[in-house]
C-alpha atoms as a PDB file:
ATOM      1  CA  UNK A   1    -229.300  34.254  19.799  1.00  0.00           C
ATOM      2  CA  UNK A   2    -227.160  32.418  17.130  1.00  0.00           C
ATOM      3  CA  UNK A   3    -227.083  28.661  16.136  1.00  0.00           C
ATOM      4  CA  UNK A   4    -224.675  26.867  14.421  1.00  0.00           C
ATOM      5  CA  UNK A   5    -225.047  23.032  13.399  1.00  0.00           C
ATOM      6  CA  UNK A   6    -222.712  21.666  10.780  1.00  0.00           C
ATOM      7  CA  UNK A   7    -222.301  24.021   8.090  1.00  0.00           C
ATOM      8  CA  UNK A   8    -225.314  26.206   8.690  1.00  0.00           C
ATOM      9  CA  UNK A   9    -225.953  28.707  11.326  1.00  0.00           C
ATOM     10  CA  UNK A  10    -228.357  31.896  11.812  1.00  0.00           C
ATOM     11  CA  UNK A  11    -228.419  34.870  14.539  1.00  0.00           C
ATOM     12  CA  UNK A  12    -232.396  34.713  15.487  1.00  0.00           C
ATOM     13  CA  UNK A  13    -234.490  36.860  17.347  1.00  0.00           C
ATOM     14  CA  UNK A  14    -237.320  35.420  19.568  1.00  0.00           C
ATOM     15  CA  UNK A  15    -240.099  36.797  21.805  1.00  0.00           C
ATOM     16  CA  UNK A  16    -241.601  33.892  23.920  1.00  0.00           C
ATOM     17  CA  UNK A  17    -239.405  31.305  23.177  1.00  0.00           C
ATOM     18  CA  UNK A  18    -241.512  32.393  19.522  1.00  0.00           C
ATOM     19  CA  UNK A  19    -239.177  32.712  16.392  1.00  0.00           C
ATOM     20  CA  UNK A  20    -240.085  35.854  14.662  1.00  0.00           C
ATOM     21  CA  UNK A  21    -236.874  36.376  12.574  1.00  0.00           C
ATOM     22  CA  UNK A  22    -233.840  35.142  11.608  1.00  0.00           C
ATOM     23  CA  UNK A  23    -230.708  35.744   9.626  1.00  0.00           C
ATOM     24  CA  UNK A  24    -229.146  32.487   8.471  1.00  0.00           C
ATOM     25  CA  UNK A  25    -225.881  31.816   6.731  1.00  0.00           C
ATOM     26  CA  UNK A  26    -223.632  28.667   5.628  1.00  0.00           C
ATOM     27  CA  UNK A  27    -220.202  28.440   6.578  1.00  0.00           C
ATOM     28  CA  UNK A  28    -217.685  28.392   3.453  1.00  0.00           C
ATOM     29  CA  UNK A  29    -214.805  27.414   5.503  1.00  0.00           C
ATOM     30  CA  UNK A  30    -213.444  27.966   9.176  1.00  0.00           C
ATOM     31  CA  UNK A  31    -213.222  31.665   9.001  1.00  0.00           C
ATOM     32  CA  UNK A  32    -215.782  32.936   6.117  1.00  0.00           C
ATOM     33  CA  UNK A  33    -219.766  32.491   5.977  1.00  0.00           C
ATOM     34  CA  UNK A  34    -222.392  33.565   3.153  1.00  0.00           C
ATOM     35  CA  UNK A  35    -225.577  35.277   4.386  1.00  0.00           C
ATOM     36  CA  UNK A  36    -228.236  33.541   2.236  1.00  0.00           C
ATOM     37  CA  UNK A  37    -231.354  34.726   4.068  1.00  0.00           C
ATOM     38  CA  UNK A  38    -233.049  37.291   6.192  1.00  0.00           C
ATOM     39  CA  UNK A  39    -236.266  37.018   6.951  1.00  0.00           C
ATOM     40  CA  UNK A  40    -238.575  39.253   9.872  1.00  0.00           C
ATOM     41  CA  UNK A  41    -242.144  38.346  11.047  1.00  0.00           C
ATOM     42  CA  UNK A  42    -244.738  40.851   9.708  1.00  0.00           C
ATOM     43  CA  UNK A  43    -245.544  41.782  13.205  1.00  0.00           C
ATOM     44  CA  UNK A  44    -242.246  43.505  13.616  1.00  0.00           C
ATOM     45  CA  UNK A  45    -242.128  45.129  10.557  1.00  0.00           C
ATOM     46  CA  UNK A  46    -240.428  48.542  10.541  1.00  0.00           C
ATOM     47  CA  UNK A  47    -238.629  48.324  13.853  1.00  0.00           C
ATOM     48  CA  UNK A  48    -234.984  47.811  12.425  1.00  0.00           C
ATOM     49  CA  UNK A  49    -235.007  44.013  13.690  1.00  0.00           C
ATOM     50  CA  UNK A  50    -233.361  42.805  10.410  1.00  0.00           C
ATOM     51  CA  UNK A  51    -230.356  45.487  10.776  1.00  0.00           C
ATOM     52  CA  UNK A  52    -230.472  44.364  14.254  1.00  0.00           C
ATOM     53  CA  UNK A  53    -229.895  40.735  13.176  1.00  0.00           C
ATOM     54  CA  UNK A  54    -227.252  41.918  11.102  1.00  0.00           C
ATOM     55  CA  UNK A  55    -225.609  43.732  13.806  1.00  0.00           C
ATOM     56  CA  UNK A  56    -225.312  41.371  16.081  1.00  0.00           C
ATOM     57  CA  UNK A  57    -223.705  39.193  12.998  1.00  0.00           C
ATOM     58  CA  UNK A  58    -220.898  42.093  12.106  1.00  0.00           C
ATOM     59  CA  UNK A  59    -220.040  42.323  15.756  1.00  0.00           C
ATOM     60  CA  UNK A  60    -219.917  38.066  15.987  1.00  0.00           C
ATOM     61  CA  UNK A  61    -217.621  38.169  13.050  1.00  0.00           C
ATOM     62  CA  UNK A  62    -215.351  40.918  14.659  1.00  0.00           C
ATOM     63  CA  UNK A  63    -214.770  38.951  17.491  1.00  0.00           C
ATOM     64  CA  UNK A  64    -214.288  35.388  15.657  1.00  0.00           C
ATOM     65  CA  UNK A  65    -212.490  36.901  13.014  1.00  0.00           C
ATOM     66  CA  UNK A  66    -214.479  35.716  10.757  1.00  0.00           C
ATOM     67  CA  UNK A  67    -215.103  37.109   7.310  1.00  0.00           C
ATOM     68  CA  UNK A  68    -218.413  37.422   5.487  1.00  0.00           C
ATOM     69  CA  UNK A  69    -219.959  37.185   2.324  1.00  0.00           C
ATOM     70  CA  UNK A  70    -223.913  38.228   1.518  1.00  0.00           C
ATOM     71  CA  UNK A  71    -226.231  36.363  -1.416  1.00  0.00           C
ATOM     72  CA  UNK A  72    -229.506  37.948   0.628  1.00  0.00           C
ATOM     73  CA  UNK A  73    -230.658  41.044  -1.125  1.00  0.00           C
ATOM     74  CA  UNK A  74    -231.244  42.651   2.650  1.00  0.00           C
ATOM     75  CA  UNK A  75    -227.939  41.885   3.923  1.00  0.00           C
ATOM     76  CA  UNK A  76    -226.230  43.221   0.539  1.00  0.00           C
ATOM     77  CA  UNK A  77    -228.088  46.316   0.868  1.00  0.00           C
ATOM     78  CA  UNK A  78    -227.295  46.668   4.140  1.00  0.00           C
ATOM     79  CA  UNK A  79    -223.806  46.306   3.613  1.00  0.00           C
ATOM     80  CA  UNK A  80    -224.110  48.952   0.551  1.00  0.00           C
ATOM     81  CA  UNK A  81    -225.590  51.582   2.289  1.00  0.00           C
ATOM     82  CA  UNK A  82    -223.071  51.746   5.478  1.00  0.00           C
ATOM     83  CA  UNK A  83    -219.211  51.507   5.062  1.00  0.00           C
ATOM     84  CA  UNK A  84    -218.705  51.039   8.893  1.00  0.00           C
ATOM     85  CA  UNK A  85    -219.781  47.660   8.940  1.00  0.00           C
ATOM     86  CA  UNK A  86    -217.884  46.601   5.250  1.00  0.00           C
ATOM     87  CA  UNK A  87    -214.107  45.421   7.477  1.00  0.00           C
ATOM     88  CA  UNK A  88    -215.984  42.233   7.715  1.00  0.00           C
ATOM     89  CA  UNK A  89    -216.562  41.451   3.783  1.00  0.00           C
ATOM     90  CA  UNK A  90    -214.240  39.354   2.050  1.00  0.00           C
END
């Protein structure tokens, strides 16, 4: 599910109408955001939900043309480690 109030927004993943991660990002302009955290609740460690998050943020971006920038270290690994999903950098 993503959110977006004023400049801040996040793609979040809930189980229960429970919050048990989120990847949240501010907007820099109309068409370019900055990751700034990740952040996955211990329960669901090791099941890929974080790349998951991040997925479902590349593919959002496609479609809205926006561009992306990363300050969290998870999303900047992320995007270090696979060169499919690096169209959507700026």
């Amino acid at each position: 599910m993503q959110q977006e109030q004023d400049h801040r927004g996040g793609f979040h993943y809930e189980v229960g109408g429970k919050r048990l991660a989120s990847m949240t990002y501010s907007r820099a302009g109309a068409a370019l955001i900055i990751i700034d955290h990740t952040e996955v609740d211990k329960q669901l460690s090791g099941q890929g939900i974080g790349r998951k998050l991040l997925d479902t943020l590349v593919a959002w971006a496609r479609e809205t043309n926006t561009k992306v920038m990363a300050t969290c270290p998870f999303a900047l690994a992320q995007f270090g480690k696979d060169p499919s999903i690096r169209d959507v950098l700026s």
